[in-house]
Every structure is written in structure tokens, then in C-alpha cells.
PDB file of N, CA and C in Angstrom:
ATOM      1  N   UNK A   1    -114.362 219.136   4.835  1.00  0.00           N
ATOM      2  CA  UNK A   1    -113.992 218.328   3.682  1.00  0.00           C
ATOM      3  C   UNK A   1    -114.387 216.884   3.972  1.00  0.00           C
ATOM      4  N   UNK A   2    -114.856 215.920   2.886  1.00  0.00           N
ATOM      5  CA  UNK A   2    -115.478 214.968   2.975  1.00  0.00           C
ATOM      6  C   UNK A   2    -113.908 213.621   2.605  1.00  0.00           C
ATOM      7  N   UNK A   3    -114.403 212.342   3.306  1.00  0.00           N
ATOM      8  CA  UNK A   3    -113.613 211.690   3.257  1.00  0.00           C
ATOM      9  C   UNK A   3    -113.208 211.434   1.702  1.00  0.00           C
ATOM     10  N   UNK A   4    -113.995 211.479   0.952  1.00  0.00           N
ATOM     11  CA  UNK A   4    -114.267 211.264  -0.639  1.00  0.00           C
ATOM     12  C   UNK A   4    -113.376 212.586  -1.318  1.00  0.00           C
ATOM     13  N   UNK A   5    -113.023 213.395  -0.752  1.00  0.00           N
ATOM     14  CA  UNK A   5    -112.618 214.678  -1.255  1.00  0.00           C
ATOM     15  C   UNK A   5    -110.841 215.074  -0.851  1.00  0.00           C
ATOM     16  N   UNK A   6    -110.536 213.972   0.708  1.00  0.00           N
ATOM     17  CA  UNK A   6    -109.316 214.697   1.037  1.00  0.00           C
ATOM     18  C   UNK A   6    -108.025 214.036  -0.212  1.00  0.00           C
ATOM     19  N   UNK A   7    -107.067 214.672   0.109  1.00  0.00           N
ATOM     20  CA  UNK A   7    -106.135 214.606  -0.443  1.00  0.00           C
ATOM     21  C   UNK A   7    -105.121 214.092   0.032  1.00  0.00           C
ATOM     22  N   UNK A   8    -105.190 212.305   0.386  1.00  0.00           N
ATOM     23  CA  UNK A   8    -104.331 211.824   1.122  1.00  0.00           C
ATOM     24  C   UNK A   8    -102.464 211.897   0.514  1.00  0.00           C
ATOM     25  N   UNK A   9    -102.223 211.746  -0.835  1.00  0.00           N
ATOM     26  CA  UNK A   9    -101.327 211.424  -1.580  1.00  0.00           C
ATOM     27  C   UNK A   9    -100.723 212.965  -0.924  1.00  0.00           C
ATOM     28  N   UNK A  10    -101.022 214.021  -1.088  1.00  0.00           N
ATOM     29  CA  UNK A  10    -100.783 215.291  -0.847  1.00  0.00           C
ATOM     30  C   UNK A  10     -99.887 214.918   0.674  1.00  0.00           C
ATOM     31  N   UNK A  11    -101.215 214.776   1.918  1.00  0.00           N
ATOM     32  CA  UNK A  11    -100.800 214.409   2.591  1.00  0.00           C
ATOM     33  C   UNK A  11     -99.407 213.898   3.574  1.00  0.00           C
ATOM     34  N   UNK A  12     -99.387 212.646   2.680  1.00  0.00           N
ATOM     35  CA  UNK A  12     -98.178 211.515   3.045  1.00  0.00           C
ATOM     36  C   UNK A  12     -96.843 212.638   2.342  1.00  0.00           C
ATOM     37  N   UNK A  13     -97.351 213.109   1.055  1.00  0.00           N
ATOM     38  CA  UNK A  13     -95.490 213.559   0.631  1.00  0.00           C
ATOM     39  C   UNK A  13     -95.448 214.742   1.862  1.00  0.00           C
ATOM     40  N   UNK A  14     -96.237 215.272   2.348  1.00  0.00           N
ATOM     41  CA  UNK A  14     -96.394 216.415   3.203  1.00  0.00           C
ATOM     42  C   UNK A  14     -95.086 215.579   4.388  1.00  0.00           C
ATOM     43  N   UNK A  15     -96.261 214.506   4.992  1.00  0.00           N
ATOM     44  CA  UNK A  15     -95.555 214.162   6.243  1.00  0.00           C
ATOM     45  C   UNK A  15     -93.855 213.653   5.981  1.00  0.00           C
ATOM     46  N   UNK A  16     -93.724 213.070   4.872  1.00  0.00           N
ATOM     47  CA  UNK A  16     -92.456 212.217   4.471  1.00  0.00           C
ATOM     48  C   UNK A  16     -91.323 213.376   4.247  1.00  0.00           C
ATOM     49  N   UNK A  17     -91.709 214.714   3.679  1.00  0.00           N
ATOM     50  CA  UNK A  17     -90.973 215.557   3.610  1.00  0.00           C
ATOM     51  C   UNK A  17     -90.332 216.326   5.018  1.00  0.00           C
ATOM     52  N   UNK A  18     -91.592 216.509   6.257  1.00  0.00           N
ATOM     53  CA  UNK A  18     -91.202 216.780   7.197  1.00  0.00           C
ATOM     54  C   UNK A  18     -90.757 215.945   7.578  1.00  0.00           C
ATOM     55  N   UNK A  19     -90.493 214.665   8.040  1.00  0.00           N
ATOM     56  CA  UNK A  19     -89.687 213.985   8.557  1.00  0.00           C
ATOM     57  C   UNK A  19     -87.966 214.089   8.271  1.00  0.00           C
ATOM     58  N   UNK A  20     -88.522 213.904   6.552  1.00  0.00           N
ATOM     59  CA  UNK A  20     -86.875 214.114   6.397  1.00  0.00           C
ATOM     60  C   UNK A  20     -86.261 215.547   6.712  1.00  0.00           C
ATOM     61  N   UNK A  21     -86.567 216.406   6.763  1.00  0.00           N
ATOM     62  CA  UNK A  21     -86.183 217.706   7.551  1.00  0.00           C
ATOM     63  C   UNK A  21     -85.757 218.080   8.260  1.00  0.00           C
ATOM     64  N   UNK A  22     -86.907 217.049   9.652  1.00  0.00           N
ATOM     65  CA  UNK A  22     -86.377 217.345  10.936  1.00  0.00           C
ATOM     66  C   UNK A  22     -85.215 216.434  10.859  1.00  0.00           C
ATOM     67  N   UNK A  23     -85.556 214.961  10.358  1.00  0.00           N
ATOM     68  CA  UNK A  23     -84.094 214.756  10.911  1.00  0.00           C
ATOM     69  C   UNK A  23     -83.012 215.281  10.583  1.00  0.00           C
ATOM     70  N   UNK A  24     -82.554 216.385   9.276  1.00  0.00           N
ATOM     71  CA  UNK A  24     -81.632 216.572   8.325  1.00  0.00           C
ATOM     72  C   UNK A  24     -81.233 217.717   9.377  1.00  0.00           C
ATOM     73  N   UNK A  25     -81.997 218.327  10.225  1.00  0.00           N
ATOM     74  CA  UNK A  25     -81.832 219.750  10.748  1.00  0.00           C
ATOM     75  C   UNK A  25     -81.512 219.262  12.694  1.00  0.00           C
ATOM     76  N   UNK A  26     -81.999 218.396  12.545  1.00  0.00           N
ATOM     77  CA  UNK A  26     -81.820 217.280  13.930  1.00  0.00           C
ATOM     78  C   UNK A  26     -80.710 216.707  14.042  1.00  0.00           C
ATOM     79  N   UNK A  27     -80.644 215.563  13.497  1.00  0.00           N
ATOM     80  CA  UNK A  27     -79.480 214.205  13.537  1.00  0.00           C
ATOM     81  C   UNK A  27     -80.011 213.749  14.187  1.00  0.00           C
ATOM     82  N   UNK A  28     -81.619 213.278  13.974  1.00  0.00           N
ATOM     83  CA  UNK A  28     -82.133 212.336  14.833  1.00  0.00           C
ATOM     84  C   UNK A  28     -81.713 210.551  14.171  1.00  0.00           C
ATOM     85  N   UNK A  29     -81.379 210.114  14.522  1.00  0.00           N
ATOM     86  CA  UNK A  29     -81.001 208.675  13.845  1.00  0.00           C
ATOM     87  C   UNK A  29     -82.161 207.711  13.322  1.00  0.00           C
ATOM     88  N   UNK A  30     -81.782 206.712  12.742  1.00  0.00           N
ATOM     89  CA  UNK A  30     -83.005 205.719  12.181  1.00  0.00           C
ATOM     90  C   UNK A  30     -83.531 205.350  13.310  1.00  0.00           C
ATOM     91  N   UNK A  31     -83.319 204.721  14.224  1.00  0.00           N
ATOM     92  CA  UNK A  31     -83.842 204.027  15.318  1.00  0.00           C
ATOM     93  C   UNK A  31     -83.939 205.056  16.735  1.00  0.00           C
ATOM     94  N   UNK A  32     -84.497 206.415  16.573  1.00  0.00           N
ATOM     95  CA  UNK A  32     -85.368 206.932  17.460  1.00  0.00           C
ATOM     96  C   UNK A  32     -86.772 206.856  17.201  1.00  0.00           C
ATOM     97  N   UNK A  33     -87.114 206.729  18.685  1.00  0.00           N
ATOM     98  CA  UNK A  33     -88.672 206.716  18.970  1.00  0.00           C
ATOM     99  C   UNK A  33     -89.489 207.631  19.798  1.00  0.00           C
ATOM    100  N   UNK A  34     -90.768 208.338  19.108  1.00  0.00           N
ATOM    101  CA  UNK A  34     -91.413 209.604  20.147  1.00  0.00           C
ATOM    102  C   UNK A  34     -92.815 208.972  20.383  1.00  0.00           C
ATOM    103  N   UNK A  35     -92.919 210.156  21.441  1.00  0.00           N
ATOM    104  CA  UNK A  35     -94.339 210.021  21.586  1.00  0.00           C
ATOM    105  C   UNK A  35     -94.961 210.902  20.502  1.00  0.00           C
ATOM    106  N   UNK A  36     -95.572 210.398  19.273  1.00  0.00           N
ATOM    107  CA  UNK A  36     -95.918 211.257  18.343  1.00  0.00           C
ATOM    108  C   UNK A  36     -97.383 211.519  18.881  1.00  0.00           C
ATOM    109  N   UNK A  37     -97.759 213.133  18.765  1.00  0.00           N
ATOM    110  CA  UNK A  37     -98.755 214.133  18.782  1.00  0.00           C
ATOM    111  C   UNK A  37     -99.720 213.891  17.496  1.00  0.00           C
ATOM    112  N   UNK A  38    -100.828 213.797  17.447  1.00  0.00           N
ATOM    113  CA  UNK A  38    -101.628 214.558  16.648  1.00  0.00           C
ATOM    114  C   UNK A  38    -102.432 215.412  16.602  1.00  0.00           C
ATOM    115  N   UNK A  39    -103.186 216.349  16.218  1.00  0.00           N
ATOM    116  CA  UNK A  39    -103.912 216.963  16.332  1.00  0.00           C
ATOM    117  C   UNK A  39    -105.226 217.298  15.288  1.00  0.00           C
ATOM    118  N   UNK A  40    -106.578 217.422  15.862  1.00  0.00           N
ATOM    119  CA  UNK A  40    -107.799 217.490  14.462  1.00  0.00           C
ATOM    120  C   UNK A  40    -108.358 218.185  15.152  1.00  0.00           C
ATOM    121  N   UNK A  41    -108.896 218.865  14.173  1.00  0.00           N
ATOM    122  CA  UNK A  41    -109.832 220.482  14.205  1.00  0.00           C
ATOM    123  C   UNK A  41    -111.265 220.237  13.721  1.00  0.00           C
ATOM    124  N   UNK A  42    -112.241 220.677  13.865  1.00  0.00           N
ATOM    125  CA  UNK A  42    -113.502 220.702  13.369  1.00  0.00           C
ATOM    126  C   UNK A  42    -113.263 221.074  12.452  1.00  0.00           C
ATOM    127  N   UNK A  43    -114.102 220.948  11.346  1.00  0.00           N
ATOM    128  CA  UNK A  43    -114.038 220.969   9.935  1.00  0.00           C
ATOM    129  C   UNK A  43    -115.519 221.761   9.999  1.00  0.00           C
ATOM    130  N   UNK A  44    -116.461 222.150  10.721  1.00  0.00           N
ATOM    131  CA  UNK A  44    -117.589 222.706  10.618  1.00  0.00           C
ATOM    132  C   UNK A  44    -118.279 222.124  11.681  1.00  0.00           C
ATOM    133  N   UNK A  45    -119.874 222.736  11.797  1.00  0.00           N
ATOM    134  CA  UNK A  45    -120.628 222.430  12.603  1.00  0.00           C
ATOM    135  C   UNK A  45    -121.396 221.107  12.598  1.00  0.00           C
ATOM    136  N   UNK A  46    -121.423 220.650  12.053  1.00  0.00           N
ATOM    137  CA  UNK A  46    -121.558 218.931  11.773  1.00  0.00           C
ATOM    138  C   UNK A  46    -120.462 218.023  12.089  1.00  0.00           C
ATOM    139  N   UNK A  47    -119.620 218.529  12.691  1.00  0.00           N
ATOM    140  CA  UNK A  47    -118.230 217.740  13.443  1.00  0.00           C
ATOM    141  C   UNK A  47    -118.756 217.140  14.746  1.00  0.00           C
ATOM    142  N   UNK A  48    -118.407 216.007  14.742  1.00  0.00           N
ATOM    143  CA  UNK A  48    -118.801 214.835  16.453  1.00  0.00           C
ATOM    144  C   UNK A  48    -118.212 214.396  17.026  1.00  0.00           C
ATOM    145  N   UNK A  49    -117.549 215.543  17.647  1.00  0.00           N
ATOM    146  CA  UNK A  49    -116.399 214.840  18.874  1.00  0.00           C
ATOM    147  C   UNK A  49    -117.038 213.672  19.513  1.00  0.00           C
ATOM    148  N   UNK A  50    -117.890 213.407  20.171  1.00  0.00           N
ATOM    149  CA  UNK A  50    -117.982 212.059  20.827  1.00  0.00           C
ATOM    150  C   UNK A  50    -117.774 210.751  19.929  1.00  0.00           C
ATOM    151  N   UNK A  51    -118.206 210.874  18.624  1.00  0.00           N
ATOM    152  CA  UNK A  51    -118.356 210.029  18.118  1.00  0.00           C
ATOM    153  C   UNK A  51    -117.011 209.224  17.237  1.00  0.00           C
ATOM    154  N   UNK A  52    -116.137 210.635  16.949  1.00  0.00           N
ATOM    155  CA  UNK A  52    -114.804 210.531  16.843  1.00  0.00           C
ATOM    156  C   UNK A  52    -113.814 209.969  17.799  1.00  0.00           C
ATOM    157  N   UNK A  53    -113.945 210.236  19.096  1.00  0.00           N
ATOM    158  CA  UNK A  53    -113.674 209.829  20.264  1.00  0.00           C
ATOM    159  C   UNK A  53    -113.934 208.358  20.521  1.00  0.00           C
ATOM    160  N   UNK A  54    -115.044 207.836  20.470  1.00  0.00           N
ATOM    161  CA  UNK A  54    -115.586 206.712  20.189  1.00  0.00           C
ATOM    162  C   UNK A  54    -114.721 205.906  19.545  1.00  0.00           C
ATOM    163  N   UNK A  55    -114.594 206.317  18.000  1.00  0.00           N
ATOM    164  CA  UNK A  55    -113.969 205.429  16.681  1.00  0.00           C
ATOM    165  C   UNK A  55    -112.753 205.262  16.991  1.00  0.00           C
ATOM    166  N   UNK A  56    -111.685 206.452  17.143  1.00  0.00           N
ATOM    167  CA  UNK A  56    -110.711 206.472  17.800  1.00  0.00           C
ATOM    168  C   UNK A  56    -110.647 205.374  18.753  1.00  0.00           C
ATOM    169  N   UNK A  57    -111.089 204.900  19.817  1.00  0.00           N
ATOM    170  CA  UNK A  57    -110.777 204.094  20.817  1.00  0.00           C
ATOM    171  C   UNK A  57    -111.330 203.258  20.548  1.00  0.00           C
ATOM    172  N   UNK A  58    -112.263 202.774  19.346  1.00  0.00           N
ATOM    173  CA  UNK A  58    -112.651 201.296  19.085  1.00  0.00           C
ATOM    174  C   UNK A  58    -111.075 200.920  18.232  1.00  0.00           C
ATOM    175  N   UNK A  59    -110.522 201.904  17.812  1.00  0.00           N
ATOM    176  CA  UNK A  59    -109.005 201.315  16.515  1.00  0.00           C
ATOM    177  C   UNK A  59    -108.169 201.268  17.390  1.00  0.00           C
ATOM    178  N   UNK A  60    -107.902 201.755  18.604  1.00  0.00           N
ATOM    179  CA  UNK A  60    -106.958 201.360  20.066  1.00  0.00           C
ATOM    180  C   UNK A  60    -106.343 203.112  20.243  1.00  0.00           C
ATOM    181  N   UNK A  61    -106.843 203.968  19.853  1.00  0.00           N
ATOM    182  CA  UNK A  61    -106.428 204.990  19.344  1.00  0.00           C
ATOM    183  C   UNK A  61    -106.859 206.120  21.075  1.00  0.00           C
ATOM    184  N   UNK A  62    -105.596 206.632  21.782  1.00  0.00           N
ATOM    185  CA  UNK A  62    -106.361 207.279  23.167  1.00  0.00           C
ATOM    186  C   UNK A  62    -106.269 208.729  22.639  1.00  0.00           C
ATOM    187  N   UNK A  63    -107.731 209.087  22.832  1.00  0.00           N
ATOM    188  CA  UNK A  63    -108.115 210.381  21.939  1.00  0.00           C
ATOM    189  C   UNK A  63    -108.078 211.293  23.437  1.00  0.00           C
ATOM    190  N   UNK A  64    -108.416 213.107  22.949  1.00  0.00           N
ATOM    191  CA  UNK A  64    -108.748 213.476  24.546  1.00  0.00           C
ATOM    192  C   UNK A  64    -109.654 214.916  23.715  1.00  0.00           C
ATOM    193  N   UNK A  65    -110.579 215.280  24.120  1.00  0.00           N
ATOM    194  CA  UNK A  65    -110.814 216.772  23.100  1.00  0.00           C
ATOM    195  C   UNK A  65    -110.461 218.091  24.125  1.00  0.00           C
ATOM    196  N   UNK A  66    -109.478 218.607  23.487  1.00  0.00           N
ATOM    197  CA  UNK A  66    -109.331 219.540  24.666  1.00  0.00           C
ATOM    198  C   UNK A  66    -109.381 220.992  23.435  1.00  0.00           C
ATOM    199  N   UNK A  67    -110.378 222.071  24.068  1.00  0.00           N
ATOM    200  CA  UNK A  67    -110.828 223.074  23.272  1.00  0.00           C
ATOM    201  C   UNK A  67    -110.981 222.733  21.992  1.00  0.00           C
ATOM    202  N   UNK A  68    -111.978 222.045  22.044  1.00  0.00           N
ATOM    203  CA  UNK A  68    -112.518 221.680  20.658  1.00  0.00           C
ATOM    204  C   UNK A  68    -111.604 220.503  19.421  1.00  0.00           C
ATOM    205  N   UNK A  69    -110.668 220.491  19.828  1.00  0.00           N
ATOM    206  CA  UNK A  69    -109.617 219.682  18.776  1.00  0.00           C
ATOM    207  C   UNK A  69    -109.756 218.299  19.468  1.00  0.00           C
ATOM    208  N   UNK A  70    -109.376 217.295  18.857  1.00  0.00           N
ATOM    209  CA  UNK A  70    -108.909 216.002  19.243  1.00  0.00           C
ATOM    210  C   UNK A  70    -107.938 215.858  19.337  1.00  0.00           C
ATOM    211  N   UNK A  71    -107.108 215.419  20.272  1.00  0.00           N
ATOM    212  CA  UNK A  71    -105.849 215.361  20.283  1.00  0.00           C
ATOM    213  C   UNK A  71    -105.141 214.326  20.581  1.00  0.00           C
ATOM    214  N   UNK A  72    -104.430 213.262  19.520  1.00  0.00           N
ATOM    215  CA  UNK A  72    -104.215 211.838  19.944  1.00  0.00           C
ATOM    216  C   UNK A  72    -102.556 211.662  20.278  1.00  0.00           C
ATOM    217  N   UNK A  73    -102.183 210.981  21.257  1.00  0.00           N
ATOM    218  CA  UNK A  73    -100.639 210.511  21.767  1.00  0.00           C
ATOM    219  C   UNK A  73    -100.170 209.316  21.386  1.00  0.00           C
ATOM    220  N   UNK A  74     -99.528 208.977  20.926  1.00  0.00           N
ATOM    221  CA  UNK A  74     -99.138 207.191  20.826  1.00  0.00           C
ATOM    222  C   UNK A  74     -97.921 207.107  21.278  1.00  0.00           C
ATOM    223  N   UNK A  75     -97.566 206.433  21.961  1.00  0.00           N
ATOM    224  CA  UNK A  75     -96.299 206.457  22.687  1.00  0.00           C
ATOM    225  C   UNK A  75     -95.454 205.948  22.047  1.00  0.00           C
ATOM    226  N   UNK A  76     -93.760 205.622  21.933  1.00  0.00           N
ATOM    227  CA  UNK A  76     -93.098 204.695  21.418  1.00  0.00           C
ATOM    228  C   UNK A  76     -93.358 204.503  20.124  1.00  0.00           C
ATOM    229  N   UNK A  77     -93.681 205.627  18.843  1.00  0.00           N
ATOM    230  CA  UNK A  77     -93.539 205.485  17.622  1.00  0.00           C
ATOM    231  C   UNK A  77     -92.287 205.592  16.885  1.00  0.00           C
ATOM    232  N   UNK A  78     -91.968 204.694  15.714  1.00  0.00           N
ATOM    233  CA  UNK A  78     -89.952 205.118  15.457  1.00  0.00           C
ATOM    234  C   UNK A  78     -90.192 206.383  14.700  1.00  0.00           C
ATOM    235  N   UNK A  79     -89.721 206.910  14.784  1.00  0.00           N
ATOM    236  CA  UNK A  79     -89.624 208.229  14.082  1.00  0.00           C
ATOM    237  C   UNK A  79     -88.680 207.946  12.438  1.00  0.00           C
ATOM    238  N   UNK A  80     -89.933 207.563  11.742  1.00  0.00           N
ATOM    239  CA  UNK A  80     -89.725 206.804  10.401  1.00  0.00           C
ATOM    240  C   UNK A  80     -90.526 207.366   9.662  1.00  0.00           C
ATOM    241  N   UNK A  81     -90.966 207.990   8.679  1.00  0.00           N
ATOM    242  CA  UNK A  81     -92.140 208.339   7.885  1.00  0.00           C
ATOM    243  C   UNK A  81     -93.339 207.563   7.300  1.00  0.00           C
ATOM    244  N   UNK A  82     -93.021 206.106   7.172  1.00  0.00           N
ATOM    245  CA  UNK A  82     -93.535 205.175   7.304  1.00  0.00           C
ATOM    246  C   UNK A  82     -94.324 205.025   8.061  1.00  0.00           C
ATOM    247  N   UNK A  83     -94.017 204.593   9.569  1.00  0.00           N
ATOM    248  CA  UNK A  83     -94.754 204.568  10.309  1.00  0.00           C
ATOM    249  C   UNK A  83     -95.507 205.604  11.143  1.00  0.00           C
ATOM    250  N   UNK A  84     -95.160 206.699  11.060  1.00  0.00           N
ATOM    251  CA  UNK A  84     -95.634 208.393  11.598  1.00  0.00           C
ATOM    252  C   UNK A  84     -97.147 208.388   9.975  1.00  0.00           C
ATOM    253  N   UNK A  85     -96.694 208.121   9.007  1.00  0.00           N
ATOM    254  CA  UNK A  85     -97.908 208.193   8.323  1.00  0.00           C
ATOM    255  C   UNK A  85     -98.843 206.788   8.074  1.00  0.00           C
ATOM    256  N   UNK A  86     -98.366 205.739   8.641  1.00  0.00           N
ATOM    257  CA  UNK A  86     -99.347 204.324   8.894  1.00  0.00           C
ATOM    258  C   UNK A  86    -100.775 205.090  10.257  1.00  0.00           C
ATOM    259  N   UNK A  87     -99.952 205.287  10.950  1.00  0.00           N
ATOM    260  CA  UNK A  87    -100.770 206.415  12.242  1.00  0.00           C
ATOM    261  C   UNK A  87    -102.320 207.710  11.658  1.00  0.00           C
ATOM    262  N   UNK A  88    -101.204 208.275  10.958  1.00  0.00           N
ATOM    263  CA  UNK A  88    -101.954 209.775  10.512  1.00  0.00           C
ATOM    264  C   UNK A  88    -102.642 209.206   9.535  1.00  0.00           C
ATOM    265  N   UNK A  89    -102.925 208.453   8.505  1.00  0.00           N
ATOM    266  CA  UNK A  89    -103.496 207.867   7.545  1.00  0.00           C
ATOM    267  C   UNK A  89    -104.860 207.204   8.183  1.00  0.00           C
ATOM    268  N   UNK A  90    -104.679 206.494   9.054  1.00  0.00           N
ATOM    269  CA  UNK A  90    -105.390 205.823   9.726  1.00  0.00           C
ATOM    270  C   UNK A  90    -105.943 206.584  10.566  1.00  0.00           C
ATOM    271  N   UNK A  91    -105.865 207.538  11.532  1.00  0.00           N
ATOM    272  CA  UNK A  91    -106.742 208.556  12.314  1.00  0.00           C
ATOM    273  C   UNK A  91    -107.265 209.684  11.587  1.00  0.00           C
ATOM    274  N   UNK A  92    -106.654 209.752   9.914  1.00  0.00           N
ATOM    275  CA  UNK A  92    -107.121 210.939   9.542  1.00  0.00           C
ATOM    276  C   UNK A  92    -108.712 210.251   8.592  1.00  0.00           C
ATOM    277  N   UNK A  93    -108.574 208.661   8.433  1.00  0.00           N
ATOM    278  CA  UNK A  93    -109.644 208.387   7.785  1.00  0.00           C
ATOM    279  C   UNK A  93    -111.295 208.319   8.804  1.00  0.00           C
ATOM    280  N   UNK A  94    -110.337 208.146  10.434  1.00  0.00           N
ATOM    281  CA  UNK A  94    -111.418 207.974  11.499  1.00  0.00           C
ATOM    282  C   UNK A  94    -112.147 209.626  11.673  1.00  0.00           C
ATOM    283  N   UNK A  95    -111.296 210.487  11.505  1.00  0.00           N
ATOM    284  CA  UNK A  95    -111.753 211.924  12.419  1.00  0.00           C
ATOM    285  C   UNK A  95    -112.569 212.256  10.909  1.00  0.00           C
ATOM    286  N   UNK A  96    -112.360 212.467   9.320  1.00  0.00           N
ATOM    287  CA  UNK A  96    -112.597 213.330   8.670  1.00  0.00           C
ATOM    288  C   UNK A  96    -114.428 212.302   8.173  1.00  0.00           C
ATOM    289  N   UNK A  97    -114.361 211.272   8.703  1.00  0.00           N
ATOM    290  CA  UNK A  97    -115.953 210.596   8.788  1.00  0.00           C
ATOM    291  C   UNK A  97    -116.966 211.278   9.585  1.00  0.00           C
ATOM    292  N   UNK A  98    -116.043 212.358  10.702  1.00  0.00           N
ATOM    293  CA  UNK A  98    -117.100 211.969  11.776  1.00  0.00           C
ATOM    294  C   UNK A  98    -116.734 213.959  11.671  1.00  0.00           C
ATOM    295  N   UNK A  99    -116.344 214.753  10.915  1.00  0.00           N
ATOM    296  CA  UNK A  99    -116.572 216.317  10.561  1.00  0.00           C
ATOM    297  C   UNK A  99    -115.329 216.831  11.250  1.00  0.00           C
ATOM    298  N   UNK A 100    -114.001 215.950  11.463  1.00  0.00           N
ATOM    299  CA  UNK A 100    -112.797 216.698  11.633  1.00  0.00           C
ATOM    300  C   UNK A 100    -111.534 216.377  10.633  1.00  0.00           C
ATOM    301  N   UNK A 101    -110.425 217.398  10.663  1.00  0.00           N
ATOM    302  CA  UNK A 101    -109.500 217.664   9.697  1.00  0.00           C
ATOM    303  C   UNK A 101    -108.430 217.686  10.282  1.00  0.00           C
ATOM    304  N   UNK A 102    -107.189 216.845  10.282  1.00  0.00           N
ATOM    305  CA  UNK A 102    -106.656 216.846  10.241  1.00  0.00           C
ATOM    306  C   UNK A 102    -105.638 217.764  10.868  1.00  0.00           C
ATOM    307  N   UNK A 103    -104.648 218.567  11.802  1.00  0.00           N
ATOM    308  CA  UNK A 103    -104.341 220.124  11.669  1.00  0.00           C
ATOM    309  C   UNK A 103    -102.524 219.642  12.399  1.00  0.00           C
ATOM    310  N   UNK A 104    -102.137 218.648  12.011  1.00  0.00           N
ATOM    311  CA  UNK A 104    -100.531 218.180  12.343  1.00  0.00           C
ATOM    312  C   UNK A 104    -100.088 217.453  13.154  1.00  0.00           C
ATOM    313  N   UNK A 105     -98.795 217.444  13.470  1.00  0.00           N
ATOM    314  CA  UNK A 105     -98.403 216.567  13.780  1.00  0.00           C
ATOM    315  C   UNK A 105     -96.742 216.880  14.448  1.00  0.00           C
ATOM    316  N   UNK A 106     -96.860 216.086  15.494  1.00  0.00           N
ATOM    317  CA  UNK A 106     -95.367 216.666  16.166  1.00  0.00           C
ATOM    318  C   UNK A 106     -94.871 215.721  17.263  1.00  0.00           C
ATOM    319  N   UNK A 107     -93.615 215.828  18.054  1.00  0.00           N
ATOM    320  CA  UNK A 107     -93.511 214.961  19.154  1.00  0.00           C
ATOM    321  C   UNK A 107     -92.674 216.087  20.022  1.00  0.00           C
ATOM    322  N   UNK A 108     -92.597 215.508  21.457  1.00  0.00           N
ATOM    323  CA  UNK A 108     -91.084 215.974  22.047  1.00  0.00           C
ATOM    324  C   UNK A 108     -90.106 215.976  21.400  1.00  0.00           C
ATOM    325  N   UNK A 109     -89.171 216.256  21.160  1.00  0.00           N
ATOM    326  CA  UNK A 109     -87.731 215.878  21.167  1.00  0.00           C
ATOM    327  C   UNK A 109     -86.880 214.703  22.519  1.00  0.00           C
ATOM    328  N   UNK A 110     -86.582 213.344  21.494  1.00  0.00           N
ATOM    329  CA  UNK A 110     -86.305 213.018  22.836  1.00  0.00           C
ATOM    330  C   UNK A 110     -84.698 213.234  23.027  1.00  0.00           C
TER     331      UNK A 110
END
């Protein structure tokens, strides 16, 4: 899927809904913070991990490709929907340029 094509709005209610979930099923409080996970998948054979890798770490972003996915860590994010989708918004516009998609999002439990 092309950057011109994704469905960010989709997206964000996606992530904003899981958030409120976990915490509802959690009791995680306003002011916890994770190391939030991401994860991106090839989208096809025209996908460029190096080059994704690249973009990623020109935006401060520490990427790693392990079996084919990209897989990014950010340490010390609040576990806010806000800011969990300021993140995913922003790495999902870097990976789906360069032939990857998006495929979730998660942390430890701290």
C-alpha cells in the first residue's frame, strides 16, 4: 500500500481505542511510561529495509530488521494515546515510503 492510499484516520481511532482498553482491563494510570514496541512488515517485493533503516535513524528513530520486519523500541514513552500515536504516525509515514506496513504495536507491562 502506497503512502497516498493508507488509512491513517482508521489508524489513530485503531490505536486510541487500544489504549483505552488496555488501560480499562489494566489500571494502568495516566502517568505510566513503556518501552513502546513497533513493528513493520514488507508490504511486497519492492520493500527497502536498508533504506527504511536509514530514514528511521535520520528522524532519531533505533530501527533493527530482524526476519524481515523492522522493529522499532523507544524507551520511556507515557502510555497516552496521544503520544503512542505522535510515534506510529510518524514511523508509519517513514516505513510505508520505503515498501513497509505497518503490523502493531505493544510494550512490556511495567
Amino acid at each position: 500500500m502506497s503512502l497516498e492510499d493508507w488509512d491513517f484516520e482508521h489508524q489513530r481511532l485503531e490505536t486510541e481505542a487500544s489504549v483505552a482498553e488496555i488501560r480499562a482491563e489494566s489500571g494502568l494510570g495516566k502517568d505510566v511510561r513503556v518501552d513502546l514496541d513497533l513493528e513493520f512488515a514488507a508490504a511486497g517485493d519492492d520493500a527497502d529495509a536498508p533504506a527504511a533503516l536509514k530514514a528511521l535513524g535520520m528522524f532519531g528513530y533505533a530501527a533493527d530488521l530482524v526476519d524481515g520486519r523492522i522493529q522499532v523500541t523507544l524507551p520511556d514513552v507515557a502510555f497516552d494515546a496521544g503520544e503512542i500515536w505522535q510515534h506510529e504516525e510518524r514511523t508509519t509515514r517513514i516505513v510505508l515510503a520505503r515498501g513497509f506496513e505497518p503490523d502493531g504495536w505493544g510494550f512490556q507491562e511495567p
